[in-house]
N, C-alpha and C. Protein backbone atom coordinates (compact mmCIF):
# COMPACT_ATOMS: atom_id res chain seq x y z
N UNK A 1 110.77 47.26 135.44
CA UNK A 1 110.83 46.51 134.19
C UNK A 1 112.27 46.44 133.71
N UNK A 2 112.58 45.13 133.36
CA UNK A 2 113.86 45.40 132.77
C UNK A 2 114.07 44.75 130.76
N UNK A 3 114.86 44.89 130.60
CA UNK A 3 114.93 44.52 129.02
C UNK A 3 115.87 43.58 128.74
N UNK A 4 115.29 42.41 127.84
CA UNK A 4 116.71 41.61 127.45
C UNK A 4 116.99 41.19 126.08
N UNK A 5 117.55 41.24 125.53
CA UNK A 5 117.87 40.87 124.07
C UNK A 5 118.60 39.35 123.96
N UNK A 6 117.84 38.61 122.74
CA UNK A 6 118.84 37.80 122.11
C UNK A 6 118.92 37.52 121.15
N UNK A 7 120.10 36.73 120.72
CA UNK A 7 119.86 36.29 119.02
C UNK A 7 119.39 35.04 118.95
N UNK A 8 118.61 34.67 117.95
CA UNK A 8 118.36 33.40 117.99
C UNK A 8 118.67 33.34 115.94
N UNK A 9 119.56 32.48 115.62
CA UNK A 9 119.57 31.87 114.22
C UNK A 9 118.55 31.21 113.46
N UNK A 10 117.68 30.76 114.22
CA UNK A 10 117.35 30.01 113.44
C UNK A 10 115.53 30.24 113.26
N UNK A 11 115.73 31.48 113.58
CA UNK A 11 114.34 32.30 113.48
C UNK A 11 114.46 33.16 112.25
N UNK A 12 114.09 32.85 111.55
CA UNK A 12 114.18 33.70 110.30
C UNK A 12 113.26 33.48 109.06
N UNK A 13 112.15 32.92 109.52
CA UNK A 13 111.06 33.29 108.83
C UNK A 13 109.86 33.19 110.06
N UNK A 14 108.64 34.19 109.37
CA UNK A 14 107.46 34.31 109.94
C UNK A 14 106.81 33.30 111.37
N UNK A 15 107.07 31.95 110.45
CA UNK A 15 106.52 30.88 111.35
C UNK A 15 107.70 30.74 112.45
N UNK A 16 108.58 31.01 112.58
CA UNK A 16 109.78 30.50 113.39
C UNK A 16 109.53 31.96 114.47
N UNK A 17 109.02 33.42 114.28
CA UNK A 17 108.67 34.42 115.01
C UNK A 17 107.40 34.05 115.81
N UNK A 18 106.44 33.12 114.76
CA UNK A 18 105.21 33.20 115.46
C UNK A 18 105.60 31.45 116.67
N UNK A 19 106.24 30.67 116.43
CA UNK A 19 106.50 29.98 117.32
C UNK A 19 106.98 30.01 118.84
N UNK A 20 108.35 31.25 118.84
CA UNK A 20 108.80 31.44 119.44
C UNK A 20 107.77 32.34 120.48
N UNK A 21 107.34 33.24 119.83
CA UNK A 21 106.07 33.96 120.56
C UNK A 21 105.21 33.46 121.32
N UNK A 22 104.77 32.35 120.55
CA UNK A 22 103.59 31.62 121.59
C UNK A 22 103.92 31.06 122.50
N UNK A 23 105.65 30.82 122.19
CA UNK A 23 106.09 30.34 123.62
C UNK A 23 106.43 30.91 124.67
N UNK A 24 106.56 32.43 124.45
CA UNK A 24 106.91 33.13 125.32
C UNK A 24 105.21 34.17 125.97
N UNK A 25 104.30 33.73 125.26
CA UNK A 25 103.03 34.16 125.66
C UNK A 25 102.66 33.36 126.92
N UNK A 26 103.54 31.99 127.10
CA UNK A 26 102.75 31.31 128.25
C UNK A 26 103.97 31.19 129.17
N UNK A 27 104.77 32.34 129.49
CA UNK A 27 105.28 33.14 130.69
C UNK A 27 104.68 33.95 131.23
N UNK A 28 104.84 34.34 132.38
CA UNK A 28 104.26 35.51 133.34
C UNK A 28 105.07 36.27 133.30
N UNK A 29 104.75 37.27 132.94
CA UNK A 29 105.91 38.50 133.80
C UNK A 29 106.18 39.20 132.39
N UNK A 30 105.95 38.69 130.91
CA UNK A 30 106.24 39.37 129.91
C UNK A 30 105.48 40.20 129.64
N UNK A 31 106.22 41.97 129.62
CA UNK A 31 105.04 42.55 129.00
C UNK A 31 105.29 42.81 127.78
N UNK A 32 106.16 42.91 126.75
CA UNK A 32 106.35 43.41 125.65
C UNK A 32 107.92 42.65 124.58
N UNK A 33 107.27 41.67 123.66
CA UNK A 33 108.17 41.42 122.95
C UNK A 33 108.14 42.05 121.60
N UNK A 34 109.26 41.67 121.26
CA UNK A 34 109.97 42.66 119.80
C UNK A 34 110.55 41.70 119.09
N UNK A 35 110.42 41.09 118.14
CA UNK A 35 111.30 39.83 117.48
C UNK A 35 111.00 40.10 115.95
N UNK A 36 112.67 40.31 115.70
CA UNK A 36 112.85 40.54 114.20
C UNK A 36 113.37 38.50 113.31
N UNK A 37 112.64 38.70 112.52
CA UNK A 37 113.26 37.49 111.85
C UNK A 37 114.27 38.03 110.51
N UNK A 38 114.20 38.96 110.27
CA UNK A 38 115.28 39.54 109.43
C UNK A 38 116.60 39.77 110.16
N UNK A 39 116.76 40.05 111.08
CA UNK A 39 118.13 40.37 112.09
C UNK A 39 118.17 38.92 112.59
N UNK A 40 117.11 38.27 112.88
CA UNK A 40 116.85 36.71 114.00
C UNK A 40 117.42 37.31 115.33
N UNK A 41 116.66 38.51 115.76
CA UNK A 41 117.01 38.99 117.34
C UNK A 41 115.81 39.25 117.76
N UNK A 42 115.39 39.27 118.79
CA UNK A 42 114.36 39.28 120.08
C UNK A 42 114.55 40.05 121.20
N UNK A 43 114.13 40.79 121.64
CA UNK A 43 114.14 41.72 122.45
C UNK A 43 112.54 41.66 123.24
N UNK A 44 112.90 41.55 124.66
CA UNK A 44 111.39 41.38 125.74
C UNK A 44 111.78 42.22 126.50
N UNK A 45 110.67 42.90 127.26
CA UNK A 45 110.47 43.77 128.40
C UNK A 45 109.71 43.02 129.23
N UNK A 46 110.30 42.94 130.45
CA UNK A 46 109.20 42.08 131.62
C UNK A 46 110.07 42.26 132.72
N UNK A 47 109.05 41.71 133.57
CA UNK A 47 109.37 42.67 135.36
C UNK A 47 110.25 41.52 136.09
N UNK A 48 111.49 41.69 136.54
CA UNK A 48 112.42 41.26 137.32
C UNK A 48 111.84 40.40 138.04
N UNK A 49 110.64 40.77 138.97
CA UNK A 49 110.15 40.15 140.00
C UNK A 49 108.86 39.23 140.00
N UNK A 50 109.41 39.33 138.73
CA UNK A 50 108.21 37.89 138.26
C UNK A 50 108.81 37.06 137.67
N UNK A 51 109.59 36.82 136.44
CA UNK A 51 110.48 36.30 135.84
C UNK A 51 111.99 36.62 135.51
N UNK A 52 112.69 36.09 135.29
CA UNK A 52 114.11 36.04 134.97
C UNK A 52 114.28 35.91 133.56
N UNK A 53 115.78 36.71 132.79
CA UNK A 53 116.19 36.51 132.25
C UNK A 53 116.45 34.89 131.56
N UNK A 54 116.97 34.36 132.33
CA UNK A 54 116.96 32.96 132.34
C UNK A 54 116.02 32.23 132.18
N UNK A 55 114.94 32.25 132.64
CA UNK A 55 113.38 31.19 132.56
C UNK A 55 113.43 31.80 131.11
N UNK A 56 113.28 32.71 130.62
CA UNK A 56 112.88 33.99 129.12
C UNK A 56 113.74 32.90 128.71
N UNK A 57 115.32 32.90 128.65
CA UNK A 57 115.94 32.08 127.55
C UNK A 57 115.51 30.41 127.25
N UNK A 58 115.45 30.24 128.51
CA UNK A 58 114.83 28.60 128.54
C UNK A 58 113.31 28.08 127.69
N UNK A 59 112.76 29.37 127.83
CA UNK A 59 111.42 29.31 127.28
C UNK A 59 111.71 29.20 125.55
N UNK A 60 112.61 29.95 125.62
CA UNK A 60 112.85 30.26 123.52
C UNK A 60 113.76 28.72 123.43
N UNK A 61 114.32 28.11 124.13
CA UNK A 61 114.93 27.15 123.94
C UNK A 61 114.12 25.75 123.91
N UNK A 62 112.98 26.00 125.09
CA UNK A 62 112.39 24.87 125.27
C UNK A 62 111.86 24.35 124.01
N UNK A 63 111.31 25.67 123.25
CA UNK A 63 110.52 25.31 121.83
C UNK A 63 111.16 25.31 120.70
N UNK A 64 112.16 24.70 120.63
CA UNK A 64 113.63 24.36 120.04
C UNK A 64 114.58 25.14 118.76
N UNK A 65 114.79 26.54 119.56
CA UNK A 65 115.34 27.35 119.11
C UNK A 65 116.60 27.81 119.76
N UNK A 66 118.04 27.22 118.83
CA UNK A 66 119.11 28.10 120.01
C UNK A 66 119.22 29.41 120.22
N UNK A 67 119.25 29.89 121.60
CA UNK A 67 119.18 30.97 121.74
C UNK A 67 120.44 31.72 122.32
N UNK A 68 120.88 33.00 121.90
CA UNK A 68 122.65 33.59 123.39
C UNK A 68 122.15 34.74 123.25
N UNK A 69 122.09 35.07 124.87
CA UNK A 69 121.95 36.39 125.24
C UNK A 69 123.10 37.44 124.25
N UNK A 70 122.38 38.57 124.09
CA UNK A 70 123.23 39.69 122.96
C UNK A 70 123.59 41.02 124.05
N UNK A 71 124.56 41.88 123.97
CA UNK A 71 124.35 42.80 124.30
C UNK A 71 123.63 44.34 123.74
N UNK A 72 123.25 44.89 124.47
CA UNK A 72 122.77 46.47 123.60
C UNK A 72 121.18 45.92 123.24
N UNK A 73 120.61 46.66 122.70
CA UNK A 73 119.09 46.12 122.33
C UNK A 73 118.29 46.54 120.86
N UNK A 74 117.57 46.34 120.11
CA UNK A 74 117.33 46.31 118.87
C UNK A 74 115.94 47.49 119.29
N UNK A 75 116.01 48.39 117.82
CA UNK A 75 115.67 50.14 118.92
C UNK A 75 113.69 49.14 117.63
N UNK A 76 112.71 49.75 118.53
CA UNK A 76 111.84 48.87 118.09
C UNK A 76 111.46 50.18 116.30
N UNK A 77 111.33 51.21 116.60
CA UNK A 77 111.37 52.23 115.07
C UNK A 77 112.53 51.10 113.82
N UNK A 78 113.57 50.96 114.73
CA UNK A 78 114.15 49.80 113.14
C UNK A 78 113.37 48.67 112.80
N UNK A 79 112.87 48.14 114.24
CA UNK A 79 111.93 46.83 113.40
C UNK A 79 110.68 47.02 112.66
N UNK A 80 110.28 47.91 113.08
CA UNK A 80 108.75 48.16 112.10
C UNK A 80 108.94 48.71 111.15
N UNK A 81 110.44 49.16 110.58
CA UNK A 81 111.01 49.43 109.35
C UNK A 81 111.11 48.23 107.88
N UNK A 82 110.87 47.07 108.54
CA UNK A 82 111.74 45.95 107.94
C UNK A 82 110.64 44.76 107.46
N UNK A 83 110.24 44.23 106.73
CA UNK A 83 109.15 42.95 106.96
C UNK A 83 109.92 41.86 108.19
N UNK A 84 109.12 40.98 107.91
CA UNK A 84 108.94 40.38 108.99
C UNK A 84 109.45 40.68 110.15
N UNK A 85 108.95 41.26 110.84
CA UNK A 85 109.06 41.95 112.21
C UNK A 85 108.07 41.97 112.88
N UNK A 86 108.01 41.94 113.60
CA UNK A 86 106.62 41.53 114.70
C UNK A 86 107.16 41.88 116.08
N UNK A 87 105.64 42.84 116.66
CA UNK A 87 105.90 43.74 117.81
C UNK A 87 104.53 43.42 118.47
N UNK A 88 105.19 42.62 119.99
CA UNK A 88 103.66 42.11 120.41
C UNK A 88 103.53 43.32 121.57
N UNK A 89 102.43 43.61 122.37
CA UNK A 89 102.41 44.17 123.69
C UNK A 89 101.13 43.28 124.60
N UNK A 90 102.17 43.31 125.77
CA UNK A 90 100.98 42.26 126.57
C UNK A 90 100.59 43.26 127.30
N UNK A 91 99.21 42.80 128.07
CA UNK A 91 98.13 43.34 129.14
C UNK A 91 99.16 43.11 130.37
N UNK A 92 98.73 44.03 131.60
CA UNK A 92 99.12 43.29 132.71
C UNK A 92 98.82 41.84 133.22
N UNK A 93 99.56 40.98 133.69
CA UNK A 93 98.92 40.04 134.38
C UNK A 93 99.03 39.85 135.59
């Protein structure tokens, strides 16, 4: 499993978290997103050998949100500190 973070601006309320989500629900390979709309950063866990970094950014982009990879990663205890924060976990697929 590997981890990737980004920022996205223009996520910063509820509906702009729950958008981005559903778009990243209809990838394979994600098991676990983290997306703060108070910071507007996103953080996913998913397996190398199913998806890429890259398809992940394209996906938050496709559903028209700019997105740039960040370095370091957003620790998930700060986001469930904060409102709007939202912490999904997927099943295997």
């Amino acid at each position: 499993m590997a981890d990737v973070t980004f920022s996205i601006p223009g996520m910063y309320a509820d509906h702009h978290v729950s958008a981005v989500v559903d778009a990243l629900n209809e990838v394979e390979g994600i098991s676990k997103i983290v997306a703060s709309s108070s910071r507007r950063k996103l953080t996913i866990t998913f397996d190398s050998n199913r998806v890429s970094a890259d398809n992940i950014e394209a996906a938050v982009a496709n559903a028209g949100y700019p997105v740039q990879r960040v370095e370091g990663a957003i620790r998930e205890e700060d986001l469930n500190s904060r409102s709007g924060d939202s912490s999904q976990e997927r099943g295997s697929e």
